[in-house]
Protein backbone atom coordinates (compact mmCIF):
# COMPACT_ATOMS: atom_id res chain seq x y z
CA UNK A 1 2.32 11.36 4.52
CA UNK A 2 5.16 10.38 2.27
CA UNK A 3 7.31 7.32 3.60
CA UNK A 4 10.45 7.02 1.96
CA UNK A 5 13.64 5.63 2.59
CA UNK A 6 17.21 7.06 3.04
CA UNK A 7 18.46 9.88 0.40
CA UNK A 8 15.59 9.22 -1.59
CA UNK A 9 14.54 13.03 -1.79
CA UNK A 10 11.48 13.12 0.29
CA UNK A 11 13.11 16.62 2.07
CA UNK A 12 13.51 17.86 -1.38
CA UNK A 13 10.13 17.19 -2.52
CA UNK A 14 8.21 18.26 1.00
CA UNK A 15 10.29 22.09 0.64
CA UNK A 16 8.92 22.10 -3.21
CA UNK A 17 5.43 21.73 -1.73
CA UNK A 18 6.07 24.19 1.21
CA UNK A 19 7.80 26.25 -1.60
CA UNK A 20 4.94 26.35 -3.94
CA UNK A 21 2.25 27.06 -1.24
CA UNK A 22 4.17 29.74 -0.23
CA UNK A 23 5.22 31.70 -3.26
CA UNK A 24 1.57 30.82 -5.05
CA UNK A 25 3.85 29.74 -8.00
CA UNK A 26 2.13 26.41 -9.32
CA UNK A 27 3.10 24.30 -11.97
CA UNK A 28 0.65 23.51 -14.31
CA UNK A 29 0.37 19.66 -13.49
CA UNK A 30 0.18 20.44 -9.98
CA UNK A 31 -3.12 18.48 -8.70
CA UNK A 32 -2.72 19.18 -4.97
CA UNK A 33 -4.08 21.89 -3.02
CA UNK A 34 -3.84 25.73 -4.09
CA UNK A 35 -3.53 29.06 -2.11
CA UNK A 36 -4.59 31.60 -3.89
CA UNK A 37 -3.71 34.03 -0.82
CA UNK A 38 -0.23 34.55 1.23
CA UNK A 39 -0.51 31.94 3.56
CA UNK A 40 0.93 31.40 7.14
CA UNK A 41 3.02 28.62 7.49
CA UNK A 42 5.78 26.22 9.45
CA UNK A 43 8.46 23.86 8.83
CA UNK A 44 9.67 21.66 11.19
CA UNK A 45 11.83 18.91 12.40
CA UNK A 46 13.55 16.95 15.72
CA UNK A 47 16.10 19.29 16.74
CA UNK A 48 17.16 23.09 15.94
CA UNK A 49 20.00 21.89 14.25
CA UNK A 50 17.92 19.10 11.86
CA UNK A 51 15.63 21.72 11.40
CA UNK A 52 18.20 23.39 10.10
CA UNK A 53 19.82 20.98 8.25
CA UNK A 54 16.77 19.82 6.58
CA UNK A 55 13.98 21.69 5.87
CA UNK A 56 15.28 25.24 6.32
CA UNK A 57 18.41 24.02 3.86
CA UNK A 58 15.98 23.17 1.49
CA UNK A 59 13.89 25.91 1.40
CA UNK A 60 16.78 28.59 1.83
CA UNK A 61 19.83 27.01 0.69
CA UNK A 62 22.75 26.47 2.91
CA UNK A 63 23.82 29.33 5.62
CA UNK A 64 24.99 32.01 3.80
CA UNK A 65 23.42 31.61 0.32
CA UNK A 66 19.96 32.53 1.10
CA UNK A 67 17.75 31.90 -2.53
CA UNK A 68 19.24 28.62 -3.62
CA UNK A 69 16.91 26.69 -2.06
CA UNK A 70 13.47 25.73 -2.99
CA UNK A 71 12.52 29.46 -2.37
CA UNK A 72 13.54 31.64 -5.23
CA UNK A 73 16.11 34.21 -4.09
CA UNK A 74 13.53 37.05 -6.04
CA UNK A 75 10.98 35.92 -3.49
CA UNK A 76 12.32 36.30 -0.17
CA UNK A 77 11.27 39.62 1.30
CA UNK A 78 13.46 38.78 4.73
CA UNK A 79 15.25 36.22 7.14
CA UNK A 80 14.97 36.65 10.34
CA UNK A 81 17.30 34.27 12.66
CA UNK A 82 16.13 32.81 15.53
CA UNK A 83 17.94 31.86 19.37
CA UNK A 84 19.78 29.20 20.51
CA UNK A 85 20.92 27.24 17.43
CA UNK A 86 23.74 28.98 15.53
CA UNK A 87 22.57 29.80 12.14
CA UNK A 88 18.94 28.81 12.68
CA UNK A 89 16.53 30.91 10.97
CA UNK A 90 12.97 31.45 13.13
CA UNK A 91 10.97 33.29 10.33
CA UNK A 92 10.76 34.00 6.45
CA UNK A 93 8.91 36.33 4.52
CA UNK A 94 7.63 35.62 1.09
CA UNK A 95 6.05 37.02 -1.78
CA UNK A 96 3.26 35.58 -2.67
CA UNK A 97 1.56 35.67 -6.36
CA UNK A 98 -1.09 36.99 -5.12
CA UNK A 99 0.61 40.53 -3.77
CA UNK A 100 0.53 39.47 -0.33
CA UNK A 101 3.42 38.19 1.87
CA UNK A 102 3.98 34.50 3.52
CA UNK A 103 4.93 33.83 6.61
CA UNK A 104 6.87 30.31 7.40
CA UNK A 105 8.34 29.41 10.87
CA UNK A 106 10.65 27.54 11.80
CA UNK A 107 9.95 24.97 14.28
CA UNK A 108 11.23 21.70 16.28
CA UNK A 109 9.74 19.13 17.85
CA UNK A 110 12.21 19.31 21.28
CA UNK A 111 10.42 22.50 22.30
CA UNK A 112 6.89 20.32 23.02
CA UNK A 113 3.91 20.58 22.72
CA UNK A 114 2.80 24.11 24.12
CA UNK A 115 5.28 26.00 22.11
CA UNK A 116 3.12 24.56 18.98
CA UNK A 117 -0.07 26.39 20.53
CA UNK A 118 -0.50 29.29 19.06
CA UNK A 119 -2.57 31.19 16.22
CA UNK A 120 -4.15 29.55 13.00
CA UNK A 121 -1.96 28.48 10.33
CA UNK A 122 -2.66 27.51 6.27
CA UNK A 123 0.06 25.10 5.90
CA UNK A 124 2.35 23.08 8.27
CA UNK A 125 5.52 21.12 7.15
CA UNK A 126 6.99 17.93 9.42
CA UNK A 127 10.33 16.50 8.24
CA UNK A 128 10.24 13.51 10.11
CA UNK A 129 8.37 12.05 12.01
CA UNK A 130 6.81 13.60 15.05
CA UNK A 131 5.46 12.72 18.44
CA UNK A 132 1.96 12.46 18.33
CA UNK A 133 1.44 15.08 20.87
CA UNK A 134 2.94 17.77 18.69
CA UNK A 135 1.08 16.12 15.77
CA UNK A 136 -2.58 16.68 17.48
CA UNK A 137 -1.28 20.66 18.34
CA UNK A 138 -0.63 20.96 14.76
CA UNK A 139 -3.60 19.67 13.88
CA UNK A 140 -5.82 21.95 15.79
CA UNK A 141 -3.54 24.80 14.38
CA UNK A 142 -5.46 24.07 10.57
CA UNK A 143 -9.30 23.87 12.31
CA UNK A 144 -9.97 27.32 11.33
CA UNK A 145 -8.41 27.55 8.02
CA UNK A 146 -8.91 24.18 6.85
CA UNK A 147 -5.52 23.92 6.05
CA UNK A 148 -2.95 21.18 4.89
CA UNK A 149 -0.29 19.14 7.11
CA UNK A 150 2.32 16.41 5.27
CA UNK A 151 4.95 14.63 6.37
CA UNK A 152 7.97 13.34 5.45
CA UNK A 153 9.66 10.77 7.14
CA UNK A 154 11.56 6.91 7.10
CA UNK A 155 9.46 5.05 9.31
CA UNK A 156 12.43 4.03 11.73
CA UNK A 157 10.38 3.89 14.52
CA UNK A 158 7.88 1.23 13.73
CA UNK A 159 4.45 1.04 13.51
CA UNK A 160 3.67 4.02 16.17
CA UNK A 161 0.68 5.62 16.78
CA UNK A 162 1.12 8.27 13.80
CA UNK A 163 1.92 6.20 11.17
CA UNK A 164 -0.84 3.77 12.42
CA UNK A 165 -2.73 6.80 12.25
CA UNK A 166 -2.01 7.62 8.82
CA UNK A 167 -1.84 4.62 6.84
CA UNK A 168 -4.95 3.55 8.37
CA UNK A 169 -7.01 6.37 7.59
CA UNK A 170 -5.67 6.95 4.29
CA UNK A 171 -8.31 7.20 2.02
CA UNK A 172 -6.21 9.11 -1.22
CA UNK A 173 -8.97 12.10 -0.90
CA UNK A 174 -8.76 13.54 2.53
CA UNK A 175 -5.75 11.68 3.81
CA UNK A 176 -3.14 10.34 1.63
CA UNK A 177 -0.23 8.18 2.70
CA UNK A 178 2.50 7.80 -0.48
CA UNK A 179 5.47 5.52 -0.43
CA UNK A 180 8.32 5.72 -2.26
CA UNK A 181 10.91 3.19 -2.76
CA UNK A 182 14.41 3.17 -3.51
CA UNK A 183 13.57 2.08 -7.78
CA UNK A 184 11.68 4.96 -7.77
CA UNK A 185 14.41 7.10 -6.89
CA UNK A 186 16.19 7.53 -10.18
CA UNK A 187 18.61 10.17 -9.69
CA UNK A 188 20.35 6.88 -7.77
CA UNK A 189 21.85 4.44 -10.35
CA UNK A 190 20.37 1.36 -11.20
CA UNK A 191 23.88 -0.46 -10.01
CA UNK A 192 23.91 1.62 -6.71
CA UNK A 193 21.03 0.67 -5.77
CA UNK A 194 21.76 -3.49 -4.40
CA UNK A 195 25.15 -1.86 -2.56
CA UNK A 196 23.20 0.64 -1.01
CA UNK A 197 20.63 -1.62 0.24
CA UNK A 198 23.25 -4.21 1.44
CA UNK A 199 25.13 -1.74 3.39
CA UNK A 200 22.10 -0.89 6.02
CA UNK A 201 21.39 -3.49 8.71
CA UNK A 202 19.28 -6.53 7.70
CA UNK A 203 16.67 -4.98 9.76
CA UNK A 204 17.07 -1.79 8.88
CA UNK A 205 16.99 -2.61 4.95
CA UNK A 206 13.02 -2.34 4.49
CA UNK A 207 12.61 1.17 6.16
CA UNK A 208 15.67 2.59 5.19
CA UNK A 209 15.23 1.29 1.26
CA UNK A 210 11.40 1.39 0.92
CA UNK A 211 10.03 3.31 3.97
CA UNK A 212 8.40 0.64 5.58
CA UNK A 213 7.89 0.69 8.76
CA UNK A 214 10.31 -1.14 11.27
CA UNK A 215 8.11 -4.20 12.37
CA UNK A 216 11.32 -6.54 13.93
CA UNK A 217 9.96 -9.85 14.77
CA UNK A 218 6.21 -8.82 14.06
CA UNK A 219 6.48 -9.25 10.73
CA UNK A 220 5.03 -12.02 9.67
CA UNK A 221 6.49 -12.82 6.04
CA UNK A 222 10.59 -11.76 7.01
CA UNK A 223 11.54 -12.38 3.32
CA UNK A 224 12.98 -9.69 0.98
CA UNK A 225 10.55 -8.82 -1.39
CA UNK A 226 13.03 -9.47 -3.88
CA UNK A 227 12.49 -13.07 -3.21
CA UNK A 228 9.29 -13.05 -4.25
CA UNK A 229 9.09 -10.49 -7.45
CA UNK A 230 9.64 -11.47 -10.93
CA UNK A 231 8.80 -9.95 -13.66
CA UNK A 232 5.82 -9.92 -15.62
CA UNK A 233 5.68 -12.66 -18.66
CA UNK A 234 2.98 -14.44 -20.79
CA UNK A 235 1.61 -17.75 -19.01
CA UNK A 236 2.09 -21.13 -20.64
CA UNK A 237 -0.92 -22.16 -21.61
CA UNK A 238 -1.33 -25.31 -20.10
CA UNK A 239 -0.66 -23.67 -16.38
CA UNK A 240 -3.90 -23.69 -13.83
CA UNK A 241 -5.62 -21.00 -13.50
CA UNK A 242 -7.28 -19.58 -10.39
CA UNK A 243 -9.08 -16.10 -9.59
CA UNK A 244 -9.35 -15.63 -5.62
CA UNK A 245 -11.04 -12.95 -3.75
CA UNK A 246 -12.16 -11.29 -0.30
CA UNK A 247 -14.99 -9.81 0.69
CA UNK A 248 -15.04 -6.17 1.53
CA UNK A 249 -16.61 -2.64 2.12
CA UNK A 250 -15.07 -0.32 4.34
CA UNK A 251 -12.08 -2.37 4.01
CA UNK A 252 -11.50 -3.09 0.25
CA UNK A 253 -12.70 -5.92 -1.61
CA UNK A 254 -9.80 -7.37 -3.35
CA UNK A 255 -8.63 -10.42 -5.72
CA UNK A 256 -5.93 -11.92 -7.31
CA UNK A 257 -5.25 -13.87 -10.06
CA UNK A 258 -2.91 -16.89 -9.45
CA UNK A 259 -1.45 -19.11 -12.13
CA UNK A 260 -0.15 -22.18 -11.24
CA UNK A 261 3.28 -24.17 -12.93
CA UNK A 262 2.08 -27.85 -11.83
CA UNK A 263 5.51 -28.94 -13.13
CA UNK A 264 7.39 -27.03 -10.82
CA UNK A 265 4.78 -26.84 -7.87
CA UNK A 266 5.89 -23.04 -8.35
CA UNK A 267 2.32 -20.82 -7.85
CA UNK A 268 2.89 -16.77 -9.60
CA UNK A 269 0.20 -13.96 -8.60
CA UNK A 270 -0.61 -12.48 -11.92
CA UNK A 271 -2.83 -9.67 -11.47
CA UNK A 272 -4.29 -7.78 -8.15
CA UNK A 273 -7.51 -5.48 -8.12
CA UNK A 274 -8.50 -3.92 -4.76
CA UNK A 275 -11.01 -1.45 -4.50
CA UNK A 276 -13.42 -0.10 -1.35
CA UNK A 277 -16.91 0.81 -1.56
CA UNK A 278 -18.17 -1.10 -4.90
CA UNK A 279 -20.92 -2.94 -5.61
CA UNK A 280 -20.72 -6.63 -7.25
CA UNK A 281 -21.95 -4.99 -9.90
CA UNK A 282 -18.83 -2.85 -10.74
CA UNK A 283 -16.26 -5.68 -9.09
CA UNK A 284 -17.47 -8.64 -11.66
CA UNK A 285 -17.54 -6.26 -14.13
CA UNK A 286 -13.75 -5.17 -13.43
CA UNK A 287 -12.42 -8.84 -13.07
CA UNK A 288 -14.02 -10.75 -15.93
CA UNK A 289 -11.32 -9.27 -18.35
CA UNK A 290 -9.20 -11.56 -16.65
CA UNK A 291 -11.25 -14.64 -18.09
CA UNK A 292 -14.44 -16.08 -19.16
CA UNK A 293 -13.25 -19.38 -17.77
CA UNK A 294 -11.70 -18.38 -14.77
CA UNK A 295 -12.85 -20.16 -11.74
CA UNK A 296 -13.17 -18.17 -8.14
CA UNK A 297 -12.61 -19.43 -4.72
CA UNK A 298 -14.08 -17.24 -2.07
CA UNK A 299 -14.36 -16.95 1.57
CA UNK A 300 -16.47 -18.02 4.33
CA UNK A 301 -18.07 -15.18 4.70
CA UNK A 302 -19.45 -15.48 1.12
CA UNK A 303 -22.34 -17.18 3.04
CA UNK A 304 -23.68 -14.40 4.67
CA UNK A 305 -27.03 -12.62 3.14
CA UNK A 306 -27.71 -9.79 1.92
CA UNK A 307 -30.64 -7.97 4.16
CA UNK A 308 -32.17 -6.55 0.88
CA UNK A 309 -32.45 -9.10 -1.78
CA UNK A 310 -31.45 -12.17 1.21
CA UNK A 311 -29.01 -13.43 -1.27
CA UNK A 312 -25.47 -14.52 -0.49
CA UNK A 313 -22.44 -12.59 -1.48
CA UNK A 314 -21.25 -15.52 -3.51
CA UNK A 315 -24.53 -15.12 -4.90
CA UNK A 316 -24.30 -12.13 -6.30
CA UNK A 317 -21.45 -12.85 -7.91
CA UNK A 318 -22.67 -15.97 -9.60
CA UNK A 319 -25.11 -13.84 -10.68
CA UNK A 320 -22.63 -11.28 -12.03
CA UNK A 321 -21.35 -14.06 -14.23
CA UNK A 322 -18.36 -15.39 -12.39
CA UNK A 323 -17.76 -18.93 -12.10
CA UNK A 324 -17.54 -19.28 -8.12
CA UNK A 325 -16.77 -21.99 -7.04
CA UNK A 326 -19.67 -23.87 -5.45
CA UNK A 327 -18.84 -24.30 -1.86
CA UNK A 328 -16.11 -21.59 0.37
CA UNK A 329 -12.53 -21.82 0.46
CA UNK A 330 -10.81 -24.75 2.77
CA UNK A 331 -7.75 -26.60 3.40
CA UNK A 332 -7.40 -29.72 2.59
CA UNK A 333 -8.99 -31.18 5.38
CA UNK A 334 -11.71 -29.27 5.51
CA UNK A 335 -10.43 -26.14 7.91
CA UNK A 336 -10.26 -22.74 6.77
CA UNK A 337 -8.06 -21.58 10.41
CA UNK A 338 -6.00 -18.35 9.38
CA UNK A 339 -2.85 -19.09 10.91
CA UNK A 340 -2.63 -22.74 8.24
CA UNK A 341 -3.41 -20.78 5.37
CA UNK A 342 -0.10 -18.00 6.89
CA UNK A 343 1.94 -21.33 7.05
CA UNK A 344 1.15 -22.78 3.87
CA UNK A 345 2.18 -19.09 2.31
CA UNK A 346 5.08 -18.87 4.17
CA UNK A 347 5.99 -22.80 3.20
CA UNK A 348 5.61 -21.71 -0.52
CA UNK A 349 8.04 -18.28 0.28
CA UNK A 350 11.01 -20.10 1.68
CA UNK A 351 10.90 -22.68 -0.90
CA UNK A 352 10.84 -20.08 -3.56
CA UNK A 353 7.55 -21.29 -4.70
CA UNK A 354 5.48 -19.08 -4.50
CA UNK A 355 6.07 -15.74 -7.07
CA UNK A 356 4.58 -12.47 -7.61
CA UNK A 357 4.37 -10.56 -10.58
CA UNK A 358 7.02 -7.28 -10.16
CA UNK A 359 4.57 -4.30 -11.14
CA UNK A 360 1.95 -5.37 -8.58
CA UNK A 361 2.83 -2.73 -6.25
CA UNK A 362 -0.46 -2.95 -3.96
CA UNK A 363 0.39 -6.41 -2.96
CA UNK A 364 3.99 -5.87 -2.05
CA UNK A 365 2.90 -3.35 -0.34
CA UNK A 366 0.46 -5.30 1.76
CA UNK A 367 3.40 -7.59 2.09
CA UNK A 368 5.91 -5.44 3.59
CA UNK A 369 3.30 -4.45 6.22
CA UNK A 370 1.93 -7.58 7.43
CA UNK A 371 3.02 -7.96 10.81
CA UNK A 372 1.81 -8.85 14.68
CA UNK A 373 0.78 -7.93 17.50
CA UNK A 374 0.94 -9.43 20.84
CA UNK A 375 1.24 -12.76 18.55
CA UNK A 376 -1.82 -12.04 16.87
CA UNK A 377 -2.09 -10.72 12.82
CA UNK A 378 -2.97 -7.67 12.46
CA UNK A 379 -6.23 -7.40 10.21
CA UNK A 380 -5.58 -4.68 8.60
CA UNK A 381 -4.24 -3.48 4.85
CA UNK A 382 -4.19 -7.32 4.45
CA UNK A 383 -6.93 -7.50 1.49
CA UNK A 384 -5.04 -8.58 -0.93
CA UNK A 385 -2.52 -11.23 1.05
CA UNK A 386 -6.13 -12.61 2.11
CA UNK A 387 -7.15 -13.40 -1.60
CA UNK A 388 -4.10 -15.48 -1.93
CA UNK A 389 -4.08 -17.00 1.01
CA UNK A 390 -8.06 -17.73 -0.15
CA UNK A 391 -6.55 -18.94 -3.77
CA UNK A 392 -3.50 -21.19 -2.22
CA UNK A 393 -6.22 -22.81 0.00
CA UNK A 394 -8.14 -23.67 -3.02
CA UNK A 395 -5.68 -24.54 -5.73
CA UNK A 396 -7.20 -27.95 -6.28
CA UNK A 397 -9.97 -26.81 -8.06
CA UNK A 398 -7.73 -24.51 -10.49
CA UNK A 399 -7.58 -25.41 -14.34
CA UNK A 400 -6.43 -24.61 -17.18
CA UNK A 401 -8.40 -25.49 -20.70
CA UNK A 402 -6.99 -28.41 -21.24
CA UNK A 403 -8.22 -29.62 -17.75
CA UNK A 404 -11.99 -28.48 -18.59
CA UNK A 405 -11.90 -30.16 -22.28
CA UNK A 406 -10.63 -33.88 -20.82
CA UNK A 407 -11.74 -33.71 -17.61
CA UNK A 408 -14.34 -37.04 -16.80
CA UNK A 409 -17.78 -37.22 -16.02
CA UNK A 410 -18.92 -36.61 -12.37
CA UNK A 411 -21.69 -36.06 -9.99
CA UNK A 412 -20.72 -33.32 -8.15
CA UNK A 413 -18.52 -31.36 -10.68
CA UNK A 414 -15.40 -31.41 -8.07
CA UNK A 415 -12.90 -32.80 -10.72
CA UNK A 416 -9.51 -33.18 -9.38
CA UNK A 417 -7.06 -32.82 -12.56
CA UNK A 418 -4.34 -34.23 -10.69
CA UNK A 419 -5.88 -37.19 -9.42
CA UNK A 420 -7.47 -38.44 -12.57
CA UNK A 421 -10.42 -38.69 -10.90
CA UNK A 422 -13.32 -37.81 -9.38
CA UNK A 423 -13.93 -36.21 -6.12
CA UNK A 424 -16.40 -38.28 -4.46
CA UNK A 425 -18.59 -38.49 -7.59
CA UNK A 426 -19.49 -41.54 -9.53
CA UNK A 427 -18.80 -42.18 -13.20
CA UNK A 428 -21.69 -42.94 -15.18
CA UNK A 429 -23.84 -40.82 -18.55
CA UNK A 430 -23.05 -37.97 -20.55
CA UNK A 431 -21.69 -35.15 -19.04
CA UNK A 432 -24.96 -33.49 -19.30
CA UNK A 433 -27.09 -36.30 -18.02
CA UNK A 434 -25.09 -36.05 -15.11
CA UNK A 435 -25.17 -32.22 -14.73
CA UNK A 436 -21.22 -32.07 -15.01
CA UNK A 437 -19.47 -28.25 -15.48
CA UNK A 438 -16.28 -27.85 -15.57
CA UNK A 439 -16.52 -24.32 -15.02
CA UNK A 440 -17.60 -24.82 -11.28
């Protein structure tokens, strides 16, 4: 699936795809699937005359100049037009590198469902986005062949039951879903870009710039991500430091890295890592780059044991040689309730205090997502909007080296830099009669 916004070229690049598959020409970069055979194929879209307008333009080139589309003109062996729709081709033959001939059809989605039964097929186009009746036929039309279906579409309609479908089992092997925003489409200028986005309606501006899907009042951060994205710069020194994480398996273990301008009360994500189906092992190992002295706050859920070794998650960590911190993320007053930890996030977004570094596209991705339904979150592609919410809930205990050098004696090791005191410890000894790490 490739979401995309408005004029962005997601036609263009679907009929290079279809075009490739079908002619057997590959560039050498090309990483995607290969036919080595003439294939059978269709393109499709709404209506005869978007089909026409879209994919068969692309492919063909407009009415009339057959070959100055994706399709080279040498490779077309015939045209045949179809019924109904005035200039509407129904079927293409093409040579294919491998001496055979392709076949592509020409198909819409306003014929339903049984007139997409029918015989196997290698390879099967959808320029927008299609009911999920028609999606299951054409489906069952690549069983046999093990072929390849794609889409390309702006998510106008929401989170339906196909792009649920495909985002959620998008795994970047088997099922891939791609997004492309408006900066990456650089054949638009740079200056275009803002008066383009202005000129769709407010809630339009998301799909139709960035192909996210339409979410309307289910959305639970309704903030331009602009408002949030700054670009990338070195961290004062004397700024808190926090690493934050969530737990995860199927789902992906993620973390964040949040640096915090005391100062300004202003708190900037840094740096994001998300990743499904690791080990501590290879997690620690990918996240102590980001500091030796780098304190973690962690979840709840960091309490449950392992059934092998009976440690705790947090455990393993520790043992991984990350400082967690030693009890599980809370608010202030002790809670750790999901929808205070949304507010506090959403407190810090409309003040403008809360900032995210601009090249950390897996969180603003999570972002533009993040929605309801029936008034409750959706917990799902959330991984990494959990560690911050995990990090914001625990920004007392972040520190910078200063912090950790002139911080007092205590007890407990719950040093509050901002108080100047203890957390319910007691003064008293060295630091290492009384067990005191600053680390912790």
């Amino acid at each position: 699936m490739l979401r995309a916004g408005n004029q962005q070229g997601k036609t263009h690049a679907g009929g290079m795809e279809m075009a490739m598959h079908l002619t057997g020409r590959y560039p050498e970069w090309w990483g995607g699937r290969r036919f080595e055979h003439a294939i059978e194929a269709w393109a499709a879209c709404d209506t005869g005359e978007t089909t026409r307008d879209n994919p068969q333009r692309v492919l063909m080139g407009p009415v009339g100049s057959w070959g100055t589309g994706a399709i080279p003109e040498g490779a077309i062996v015939d045209a045949k037009r179809g019924r109904g729709v005035a200039d509407l081709l129904d079927t293409v033959l093409v040579n294919h590198a491998s001496g055979g001939i392709s076949r592509l059809g020409f198909k819409r989605y306003d014929q339903g469902r049984e007139a997409w039964q029918g015989p196997a097929k290698h390879a099967i186009w959808c320029d927008e986005e299609p009911p999920a009746g028609i999606y299951g036929e054409a489906l069952a039309r690549l069983t046999a062949t093990r072929g390849i279906i794609y889409t390309t579409f702006t998510p106008l309609k929401g989170m339906s039951e196909i792009v649920e479908r495909l985002m959620h089992d998008s795994d970047g092997v088997t099922t891939a879903d791609v997004n492309m925003t408006i900066e990456d489409a650089e054949h638009i200028p740079e200056a275009e870009r803002a008066r383009i986005i202005a000129a769709f309606p407010a809630h339009e501006r998301e799909a139709r710039a960035r192909g996210v899907p339409i979410l309307g009042s289910g959305r639970v951060f309704p903030f331009p991500e602009e408002s949030l994205s700054v670009a990338p710069f070195a961290v004062p020194a004397h700024w808190a430091l926090l690493g934050a994480m969530d737990f995860g398996w199927d789902h992906p273990f993620a973390a964040v890295k949040l640096a915090w301008d005391r100062d300004a009360d202003c708190v900037y994500v840094t740096a994001a890592y998300r990743v499904r189906e690791q080990t501590p092992v290879v997690h620690a190992a990918a996240l102590k780059p980001w500091g030796a002295l780098l304190k973690w706050a962690w979840p709840h859920d960091g309490l449950a044991h392992d059934k092998g070794s009976g440690d705790t998650l947090a455990a393993q960590y520790r043992a991984q040689g990350l400082k967690m911190l030693r009890a599980h993320a809370t608010h202030g007053d002790g809670g750790f309730g999901l929808e205070a930890g949304i507010m506090a996030m959403l407190d810090r977004m409309k003040s403008g205090r809360l900032k995210v570094f601009a090249h950390l596209s897996d969180w603003f991705e999570e972002f533009r997502l993040y929605h309801r339904k029936d008034g409750l979150i959706v917990k799902e592609r959330d991984d990494l909007i959990s560690a911050t919410r995990i990090g914001l809930m625990m920004l007392r205990h972040a520190a910078s080296p200063d912090d950790a050098r002139h911080a007092p004696a205590t007890a407990d090791g719950d040093y509050d830099p901002l108080a100047g005191a203890p957390m319910g410890g007691r003064f008293g000894g060295t630091r290492e009669e009384v067990g005191w790490d600053p680390l912790r």
